[in-house]
C-alpha atoms as a PDB file:
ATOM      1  CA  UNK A   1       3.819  13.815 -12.049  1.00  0.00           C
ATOM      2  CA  UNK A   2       5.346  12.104  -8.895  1.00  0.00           C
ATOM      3  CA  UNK A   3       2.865  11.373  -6.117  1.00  0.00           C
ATOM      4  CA  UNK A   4       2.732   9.405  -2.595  1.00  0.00           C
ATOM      5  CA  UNK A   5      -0.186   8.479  -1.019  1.00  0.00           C
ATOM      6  CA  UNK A   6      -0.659   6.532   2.751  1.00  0.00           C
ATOM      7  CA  UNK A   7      -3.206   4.762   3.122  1.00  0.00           C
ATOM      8  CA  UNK A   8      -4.585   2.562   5.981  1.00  0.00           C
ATOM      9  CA  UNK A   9      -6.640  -0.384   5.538  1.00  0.00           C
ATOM     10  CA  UNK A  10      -8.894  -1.678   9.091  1.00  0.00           C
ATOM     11  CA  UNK A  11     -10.982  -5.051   8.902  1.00  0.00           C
ATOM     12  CA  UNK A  12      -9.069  -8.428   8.886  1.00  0.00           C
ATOM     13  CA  UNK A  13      -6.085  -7.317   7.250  1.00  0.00           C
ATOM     14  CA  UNK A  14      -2.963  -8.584   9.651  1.00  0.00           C
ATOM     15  CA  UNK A  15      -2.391 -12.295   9.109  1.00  0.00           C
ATOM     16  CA  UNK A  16      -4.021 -13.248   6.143  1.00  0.00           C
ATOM     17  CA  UNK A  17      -0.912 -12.620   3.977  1.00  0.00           C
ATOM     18  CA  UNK A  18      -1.585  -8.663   3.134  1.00  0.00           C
ATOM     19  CA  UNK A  19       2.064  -7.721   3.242  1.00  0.00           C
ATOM     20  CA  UNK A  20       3.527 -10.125   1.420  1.00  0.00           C
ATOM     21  CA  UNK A  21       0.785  -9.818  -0.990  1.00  0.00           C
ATOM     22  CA  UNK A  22       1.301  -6.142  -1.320  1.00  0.00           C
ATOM     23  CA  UNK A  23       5.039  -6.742  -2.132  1.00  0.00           C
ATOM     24  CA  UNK A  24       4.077  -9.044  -4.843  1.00  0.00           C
ATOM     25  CA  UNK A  25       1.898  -6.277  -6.698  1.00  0.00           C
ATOM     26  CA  UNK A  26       4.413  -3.381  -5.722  1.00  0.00           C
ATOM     27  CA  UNK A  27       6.520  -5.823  -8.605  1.00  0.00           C
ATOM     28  CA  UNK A  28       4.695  -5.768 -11.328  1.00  0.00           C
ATOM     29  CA  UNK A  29       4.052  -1.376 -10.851  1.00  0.00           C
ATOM     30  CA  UNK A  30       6.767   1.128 -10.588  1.00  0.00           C
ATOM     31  CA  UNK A  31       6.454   2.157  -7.479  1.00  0.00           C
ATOM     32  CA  UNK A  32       8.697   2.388  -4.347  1.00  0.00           C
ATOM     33  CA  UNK A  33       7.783   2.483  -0.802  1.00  0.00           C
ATOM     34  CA  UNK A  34       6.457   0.294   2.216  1.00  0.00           C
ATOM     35  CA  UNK A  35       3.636  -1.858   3.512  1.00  0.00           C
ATOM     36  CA  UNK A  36       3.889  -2.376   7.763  1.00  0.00           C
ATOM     37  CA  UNK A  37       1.509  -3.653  10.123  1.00  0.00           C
ATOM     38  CA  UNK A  38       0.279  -1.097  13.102  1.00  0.00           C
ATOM     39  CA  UNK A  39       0.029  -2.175  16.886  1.00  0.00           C
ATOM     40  CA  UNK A  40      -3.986  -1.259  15.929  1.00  0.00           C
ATOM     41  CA  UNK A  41      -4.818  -4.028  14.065  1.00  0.00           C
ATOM     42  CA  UNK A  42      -4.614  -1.695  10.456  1.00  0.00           C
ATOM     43  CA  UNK A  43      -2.028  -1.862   7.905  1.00  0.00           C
ATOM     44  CA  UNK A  44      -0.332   0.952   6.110  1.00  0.00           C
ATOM     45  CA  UNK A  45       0.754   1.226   2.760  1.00  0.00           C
ATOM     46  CA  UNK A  46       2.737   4.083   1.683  1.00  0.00           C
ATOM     47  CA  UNK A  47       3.221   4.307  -2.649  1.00  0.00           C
ATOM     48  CA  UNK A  48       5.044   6.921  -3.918  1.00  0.00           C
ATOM     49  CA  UNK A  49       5.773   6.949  -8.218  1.00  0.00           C
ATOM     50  CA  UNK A  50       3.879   8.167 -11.159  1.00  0.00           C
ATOM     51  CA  UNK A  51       0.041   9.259 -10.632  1.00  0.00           C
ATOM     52  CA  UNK A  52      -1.051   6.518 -13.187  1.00  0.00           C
ATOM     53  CA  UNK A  53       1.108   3.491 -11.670  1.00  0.00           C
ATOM     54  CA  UNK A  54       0.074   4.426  -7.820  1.00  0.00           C
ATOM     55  CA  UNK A  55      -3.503   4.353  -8.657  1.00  0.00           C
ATOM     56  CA  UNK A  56      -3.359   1.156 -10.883  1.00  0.00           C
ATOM     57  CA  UNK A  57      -0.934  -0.298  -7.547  1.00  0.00           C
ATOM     58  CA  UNK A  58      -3.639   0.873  -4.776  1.00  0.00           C
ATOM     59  CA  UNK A  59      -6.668  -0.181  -7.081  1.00  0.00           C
ATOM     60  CA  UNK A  60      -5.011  -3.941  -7.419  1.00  0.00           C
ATOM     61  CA  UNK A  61      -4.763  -4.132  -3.793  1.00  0.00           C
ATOM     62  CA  UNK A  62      -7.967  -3.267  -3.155  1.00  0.00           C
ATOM     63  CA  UNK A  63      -8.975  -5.813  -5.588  1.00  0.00           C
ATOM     64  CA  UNK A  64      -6.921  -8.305  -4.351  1.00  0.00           C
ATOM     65  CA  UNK A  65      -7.658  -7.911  -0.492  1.00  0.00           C
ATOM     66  CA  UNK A  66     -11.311  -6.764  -0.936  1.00  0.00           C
ATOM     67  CA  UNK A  67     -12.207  -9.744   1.366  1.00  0.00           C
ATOM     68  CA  UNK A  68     -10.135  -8.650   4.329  1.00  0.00           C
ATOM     69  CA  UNK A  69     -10.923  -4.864   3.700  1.00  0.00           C
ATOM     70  CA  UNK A  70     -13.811  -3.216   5.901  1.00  0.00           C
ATOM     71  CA  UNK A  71     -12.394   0.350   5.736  1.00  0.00           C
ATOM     72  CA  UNK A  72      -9.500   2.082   3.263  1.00  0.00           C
ATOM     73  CA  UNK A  73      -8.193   5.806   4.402  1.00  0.00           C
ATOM     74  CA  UNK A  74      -5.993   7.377   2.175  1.00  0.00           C
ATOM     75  CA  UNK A  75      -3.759  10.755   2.505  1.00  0.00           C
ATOM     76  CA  UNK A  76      -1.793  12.421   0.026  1.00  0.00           C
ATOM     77  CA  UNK A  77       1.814  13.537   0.625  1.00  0.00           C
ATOM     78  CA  UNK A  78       4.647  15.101  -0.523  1.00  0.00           C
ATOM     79  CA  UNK A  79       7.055  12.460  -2.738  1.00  0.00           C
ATOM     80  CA  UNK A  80      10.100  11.953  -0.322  1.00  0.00           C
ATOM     81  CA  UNK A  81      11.982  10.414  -3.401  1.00  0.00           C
ATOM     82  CA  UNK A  82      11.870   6.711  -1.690  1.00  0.00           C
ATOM     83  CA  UNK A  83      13.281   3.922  -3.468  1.00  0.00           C
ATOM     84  CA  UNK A  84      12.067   0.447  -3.437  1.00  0.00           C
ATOM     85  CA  UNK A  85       9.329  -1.219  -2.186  1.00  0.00           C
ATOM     86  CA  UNK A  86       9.759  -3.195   1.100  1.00  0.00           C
ATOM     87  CA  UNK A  87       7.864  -4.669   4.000  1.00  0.00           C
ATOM     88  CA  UNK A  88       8.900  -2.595   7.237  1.00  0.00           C
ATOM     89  CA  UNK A  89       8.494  -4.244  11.007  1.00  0.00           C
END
């Protein structure tokens, strides 16, 4: 079953390397979509694939970023059939 879920991180998130970092994990999970900073200081993620691989994505960026994370929101979607996984500007 295909899934997408957005999620916003708040806390110290923007320049400590989250999107890039994000990217990196987005490689090793089949998953498509995009990681952006927001004029607000968050950062969204938006992971769209198979239930199993989003959750074991979003749950290794949590691990990974736990330092910088204060606050995680997450909202599920409809799949929009995006391919890739890129870091938007």
């Amino acid at each position: 079953m295909t899934v997408c879920k957005r999620v916003y991180y708040s806390g110290r998130v923007q320049g400590v390397g989250f999107r890039y970092t994000t990217r990196g994990i987005a490689g090793k999970h089949q998953v498509a979509g995009h990681v952006r900073n927001l004029p607000n200081g968050d950062v969204e993620l938006v992971a769209e694939g198979a239930a199993e691989e989003v959750e074991a994505f979003l749950a290794a960026v949590a691990g990974r970023m736990a330092a910088y994370i204060e606050r995680t929101t997450l909202h599920e979607e409809e799949p929009a059939n995006r391919q890739g996984f890129r870091i938007e500007h």
